[in-house]
N, C-alpha and C. Protein backbone atom coordinates (compact mmCIF):
# COMPACT_ATOMS: atom_id res chain seq x y z
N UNK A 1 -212.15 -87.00 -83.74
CA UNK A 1 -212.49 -86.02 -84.76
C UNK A 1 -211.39 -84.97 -84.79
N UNK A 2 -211.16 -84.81 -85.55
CA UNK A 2 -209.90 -83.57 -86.40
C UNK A 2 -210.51 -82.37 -86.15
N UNK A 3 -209.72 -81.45 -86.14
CA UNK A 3 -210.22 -79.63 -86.74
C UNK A 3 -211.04 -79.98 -88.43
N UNK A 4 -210.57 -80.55 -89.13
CA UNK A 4 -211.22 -80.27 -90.51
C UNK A 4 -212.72 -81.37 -90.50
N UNK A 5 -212.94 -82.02 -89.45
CA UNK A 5 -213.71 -83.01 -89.24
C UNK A 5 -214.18 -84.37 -89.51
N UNK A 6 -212.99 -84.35 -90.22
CA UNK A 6 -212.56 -86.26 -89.59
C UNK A 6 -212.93 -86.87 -88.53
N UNK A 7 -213.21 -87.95 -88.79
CA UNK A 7 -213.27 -88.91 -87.49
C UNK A 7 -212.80 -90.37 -87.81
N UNK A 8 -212.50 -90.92 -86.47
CA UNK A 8 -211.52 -91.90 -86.75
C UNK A 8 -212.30 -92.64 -85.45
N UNK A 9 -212.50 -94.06 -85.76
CA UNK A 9 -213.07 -94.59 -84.57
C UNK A 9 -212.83 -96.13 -84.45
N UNK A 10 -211.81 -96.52 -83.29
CA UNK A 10 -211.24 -97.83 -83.27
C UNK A 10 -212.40 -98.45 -82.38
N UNK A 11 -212.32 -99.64 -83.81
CA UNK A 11 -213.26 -100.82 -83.17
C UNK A 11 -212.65 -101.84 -83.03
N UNK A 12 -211.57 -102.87 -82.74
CA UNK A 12 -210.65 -103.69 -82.56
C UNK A 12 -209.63 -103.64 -82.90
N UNK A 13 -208.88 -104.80 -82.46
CA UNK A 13 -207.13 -104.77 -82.80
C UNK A 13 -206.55 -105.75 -81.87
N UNK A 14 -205.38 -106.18 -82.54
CA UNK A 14 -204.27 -107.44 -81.72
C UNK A 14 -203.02 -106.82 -82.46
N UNK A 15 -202.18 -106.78 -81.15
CA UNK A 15 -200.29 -106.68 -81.05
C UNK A 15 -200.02 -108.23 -80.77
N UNK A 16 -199.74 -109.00 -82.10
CA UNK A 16 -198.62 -110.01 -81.64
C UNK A 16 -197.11 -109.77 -81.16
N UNK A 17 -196.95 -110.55 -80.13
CA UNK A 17 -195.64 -110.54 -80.27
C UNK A 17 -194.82 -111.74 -80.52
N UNK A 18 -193.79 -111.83 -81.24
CA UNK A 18 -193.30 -113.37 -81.28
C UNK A 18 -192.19 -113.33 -80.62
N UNK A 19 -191.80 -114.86 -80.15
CA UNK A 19 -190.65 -115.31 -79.34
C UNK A 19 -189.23 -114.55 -80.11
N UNK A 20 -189.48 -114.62 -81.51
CA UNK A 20 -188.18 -114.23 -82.24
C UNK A 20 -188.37 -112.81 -82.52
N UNK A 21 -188.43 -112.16 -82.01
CA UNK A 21 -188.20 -110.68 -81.90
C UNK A 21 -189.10 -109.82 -83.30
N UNK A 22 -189.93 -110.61 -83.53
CA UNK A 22 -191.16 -109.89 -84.13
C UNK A 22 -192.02 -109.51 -83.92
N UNK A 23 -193.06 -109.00 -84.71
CA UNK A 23 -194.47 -108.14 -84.13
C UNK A 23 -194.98 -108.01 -85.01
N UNK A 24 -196.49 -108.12 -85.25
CA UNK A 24 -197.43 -107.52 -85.90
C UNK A 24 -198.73 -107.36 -85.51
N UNK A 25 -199.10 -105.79 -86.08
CA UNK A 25 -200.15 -105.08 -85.38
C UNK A 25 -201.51 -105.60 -86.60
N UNK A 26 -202.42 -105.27 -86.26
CA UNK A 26 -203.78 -104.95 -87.22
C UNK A 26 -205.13 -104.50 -86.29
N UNK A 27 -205.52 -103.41 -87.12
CA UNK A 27 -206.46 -102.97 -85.92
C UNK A 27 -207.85 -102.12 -87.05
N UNK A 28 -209.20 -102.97 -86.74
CA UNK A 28 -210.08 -102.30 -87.16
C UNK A 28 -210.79 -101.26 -86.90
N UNK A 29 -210.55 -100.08 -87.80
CA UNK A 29 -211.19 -99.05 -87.77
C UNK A 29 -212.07 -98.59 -88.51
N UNK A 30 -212.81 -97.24 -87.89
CA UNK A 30 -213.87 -97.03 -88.74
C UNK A 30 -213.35 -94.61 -89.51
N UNK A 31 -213.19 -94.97 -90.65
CA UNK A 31 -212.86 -93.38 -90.99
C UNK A 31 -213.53 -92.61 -91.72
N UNK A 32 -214.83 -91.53 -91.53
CA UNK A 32 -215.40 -91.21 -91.87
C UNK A 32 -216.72 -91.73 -92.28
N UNK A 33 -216.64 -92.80 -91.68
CA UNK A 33 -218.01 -93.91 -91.91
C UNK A 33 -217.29 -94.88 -92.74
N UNK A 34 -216.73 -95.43 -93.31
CA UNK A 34 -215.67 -96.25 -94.01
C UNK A 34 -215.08 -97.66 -93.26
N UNK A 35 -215.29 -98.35 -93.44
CA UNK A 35 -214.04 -99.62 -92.96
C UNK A 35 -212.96 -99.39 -92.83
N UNK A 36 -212.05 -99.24 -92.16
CA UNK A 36 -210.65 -99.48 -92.61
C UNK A 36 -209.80 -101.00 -91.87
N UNK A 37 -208.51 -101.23 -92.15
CA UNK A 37 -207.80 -101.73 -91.51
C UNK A 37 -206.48 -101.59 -91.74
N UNK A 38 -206.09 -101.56 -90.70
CA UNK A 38 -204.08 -100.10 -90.47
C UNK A 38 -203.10 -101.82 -89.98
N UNK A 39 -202.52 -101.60 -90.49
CA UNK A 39 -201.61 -102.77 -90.09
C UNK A 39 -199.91 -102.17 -89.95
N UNK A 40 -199.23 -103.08 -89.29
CA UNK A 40 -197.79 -102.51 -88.95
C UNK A 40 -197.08 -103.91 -88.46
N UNK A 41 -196.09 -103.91 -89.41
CA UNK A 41 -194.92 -105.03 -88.56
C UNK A 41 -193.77 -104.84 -88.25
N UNK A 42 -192.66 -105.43 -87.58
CA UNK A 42 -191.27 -105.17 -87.31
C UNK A 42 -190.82 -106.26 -86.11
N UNK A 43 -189.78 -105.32 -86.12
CA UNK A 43 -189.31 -105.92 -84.67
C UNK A 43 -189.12 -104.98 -83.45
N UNK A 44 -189.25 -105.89 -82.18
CA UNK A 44 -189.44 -105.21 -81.02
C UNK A 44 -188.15 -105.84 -80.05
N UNK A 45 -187.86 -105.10 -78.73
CA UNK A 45 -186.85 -105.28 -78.03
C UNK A 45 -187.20 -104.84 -76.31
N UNK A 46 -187.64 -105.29 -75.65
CA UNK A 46 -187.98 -105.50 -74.25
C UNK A 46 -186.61 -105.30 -73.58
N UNK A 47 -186.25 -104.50 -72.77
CA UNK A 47 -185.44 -103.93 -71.77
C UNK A 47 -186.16 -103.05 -70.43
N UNK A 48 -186.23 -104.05 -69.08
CA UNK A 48 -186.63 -103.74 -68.07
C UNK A 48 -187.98 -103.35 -68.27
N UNK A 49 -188.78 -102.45 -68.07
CA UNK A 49 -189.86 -102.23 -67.87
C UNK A 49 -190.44 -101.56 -69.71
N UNK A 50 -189.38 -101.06 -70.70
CA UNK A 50 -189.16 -100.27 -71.90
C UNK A 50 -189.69 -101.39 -73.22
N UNK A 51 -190.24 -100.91 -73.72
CA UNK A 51 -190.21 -101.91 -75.11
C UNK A 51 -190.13 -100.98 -76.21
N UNK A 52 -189.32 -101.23 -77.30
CA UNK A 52 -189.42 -100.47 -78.53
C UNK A 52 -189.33 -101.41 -80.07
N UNK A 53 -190.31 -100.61 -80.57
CA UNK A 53 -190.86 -101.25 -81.69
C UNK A 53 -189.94 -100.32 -82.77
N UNK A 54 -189.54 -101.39 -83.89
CA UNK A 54 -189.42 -100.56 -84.96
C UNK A 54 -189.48 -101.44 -86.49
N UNK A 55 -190.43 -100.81 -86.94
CA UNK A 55 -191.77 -100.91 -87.35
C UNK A 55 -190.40 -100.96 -89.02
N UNK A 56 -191.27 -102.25 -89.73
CA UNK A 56 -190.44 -102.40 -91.33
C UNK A 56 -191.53 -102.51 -92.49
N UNK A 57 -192.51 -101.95 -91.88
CA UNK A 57 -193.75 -101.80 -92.70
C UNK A 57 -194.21 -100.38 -92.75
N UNK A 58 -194.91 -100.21 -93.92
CA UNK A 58 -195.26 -98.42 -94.37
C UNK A 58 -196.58 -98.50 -94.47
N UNK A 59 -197.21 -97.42 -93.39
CA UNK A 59 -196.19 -96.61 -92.92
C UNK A 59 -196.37 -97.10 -91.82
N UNK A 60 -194.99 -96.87 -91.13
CA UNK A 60 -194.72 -96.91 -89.63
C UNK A 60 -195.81 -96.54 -88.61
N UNK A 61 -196.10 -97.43 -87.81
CA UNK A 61 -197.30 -96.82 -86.83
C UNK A 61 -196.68 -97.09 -85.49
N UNK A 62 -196.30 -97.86 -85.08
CA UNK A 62 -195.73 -98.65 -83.81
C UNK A 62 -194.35 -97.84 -83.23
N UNK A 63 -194.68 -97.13 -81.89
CA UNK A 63 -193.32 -96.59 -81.58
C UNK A 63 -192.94 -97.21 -80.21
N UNK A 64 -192.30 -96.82 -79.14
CA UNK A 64 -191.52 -96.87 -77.81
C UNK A 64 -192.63 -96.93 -77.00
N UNK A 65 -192.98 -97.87 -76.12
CA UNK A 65 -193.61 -98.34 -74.97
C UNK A 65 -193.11 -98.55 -73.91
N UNK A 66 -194.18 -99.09 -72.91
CA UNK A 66 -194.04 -99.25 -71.42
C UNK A 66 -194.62 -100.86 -71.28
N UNK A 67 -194.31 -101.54 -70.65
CA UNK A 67 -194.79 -102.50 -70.32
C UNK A 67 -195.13 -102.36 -68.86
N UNK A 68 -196.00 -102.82 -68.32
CA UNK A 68 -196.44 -103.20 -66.81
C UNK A 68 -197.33 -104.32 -66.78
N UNK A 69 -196.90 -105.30 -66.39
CA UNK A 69 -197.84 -106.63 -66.00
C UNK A 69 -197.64 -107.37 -67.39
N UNK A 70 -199.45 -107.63 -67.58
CA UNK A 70 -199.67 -107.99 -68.60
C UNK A 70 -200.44 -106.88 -69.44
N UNK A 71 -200.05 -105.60 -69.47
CA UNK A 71 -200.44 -105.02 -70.74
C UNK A 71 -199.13 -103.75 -70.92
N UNK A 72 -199.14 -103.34 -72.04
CA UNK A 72 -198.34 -102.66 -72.86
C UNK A 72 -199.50 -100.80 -73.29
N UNK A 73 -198.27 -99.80 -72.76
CA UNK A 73 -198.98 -98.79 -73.64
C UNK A 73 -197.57 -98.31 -74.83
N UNK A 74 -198.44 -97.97 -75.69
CA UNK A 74 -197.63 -97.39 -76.71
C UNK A 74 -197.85 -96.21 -77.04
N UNK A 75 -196.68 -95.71 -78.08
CA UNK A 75 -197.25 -94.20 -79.14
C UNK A 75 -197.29 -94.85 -80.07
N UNK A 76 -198.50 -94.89 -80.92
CA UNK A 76 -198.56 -95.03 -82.34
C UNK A 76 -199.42 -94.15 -83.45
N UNK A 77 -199.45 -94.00 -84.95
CA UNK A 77 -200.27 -92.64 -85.17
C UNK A 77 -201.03 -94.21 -86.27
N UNK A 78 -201.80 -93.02 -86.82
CA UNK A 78 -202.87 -93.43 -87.66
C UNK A 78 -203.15 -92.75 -88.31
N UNK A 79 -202.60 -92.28 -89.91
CA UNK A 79 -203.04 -91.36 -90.91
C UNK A 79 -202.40 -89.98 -89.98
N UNK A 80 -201.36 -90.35 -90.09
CA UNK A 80 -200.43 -89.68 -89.42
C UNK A 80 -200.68 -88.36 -88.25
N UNK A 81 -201.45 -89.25 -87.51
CA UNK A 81 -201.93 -88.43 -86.29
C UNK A 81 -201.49 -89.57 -85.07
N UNK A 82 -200.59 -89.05 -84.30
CA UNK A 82 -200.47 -89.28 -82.76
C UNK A 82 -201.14 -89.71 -81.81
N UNK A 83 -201.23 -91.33 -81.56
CA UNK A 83 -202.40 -91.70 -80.46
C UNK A 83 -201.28 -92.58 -79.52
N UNK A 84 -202.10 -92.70 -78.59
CA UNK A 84 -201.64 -93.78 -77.53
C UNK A 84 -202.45 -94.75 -77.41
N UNK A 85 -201.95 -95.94 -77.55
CA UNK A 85 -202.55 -97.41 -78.01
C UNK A 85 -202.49 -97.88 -76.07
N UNK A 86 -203.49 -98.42 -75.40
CA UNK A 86 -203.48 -99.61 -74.82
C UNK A 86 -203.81 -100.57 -74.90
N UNK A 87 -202.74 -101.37 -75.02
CA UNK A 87 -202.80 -103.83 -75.09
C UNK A 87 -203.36 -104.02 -73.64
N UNK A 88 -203.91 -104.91 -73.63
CA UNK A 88 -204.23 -105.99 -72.49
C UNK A 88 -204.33 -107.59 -73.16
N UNK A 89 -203.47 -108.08 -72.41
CA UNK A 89 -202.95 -109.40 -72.59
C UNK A 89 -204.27 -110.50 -71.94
């Protein structure tokens, strides 16, 4: 929930990643009582423990991550608010 009183409430989602240096997100949400679904694609680049996404779809949601194991955290926004996404593989 926002200061103006929004609410935003994630009910699923999948981060593909592909062998060829692609990605695409989709993730069901719920906004203000509403359905939604936020989607994001691009390409991504894995270096040591670092992954960074950059995102060729509008608007951009998918930013610079961490990988550990088998799951991934990210920064990504949503109606252009700032969240941190966790994947589990």
């Amino acid at each position: 929930t926002d200061g103006g009183g929004s609410t935003l409430r994630f009910e699923s989602g999948q981060l593909e990643l592909l062998a060829d240096g692609s990605y695409s997100l989709e993730v069901e949400a719920e906004f203000n009582g509403g359905g939604v679904t936020m989607t994001d694609e691009g390409v991504y680049e894995v270096s040591g423990n670092s992954i960074d996404f950059t995102p060729t779809g509008d608007p951009a949601r998918m930013r610079d991550g961490v990988v550990s194991g088998s799951s991934i955290t990210a920064e990504t926004q949503f109606g252009g608010i700032p969240f941190e996404i966790d994947l589990q593989k």
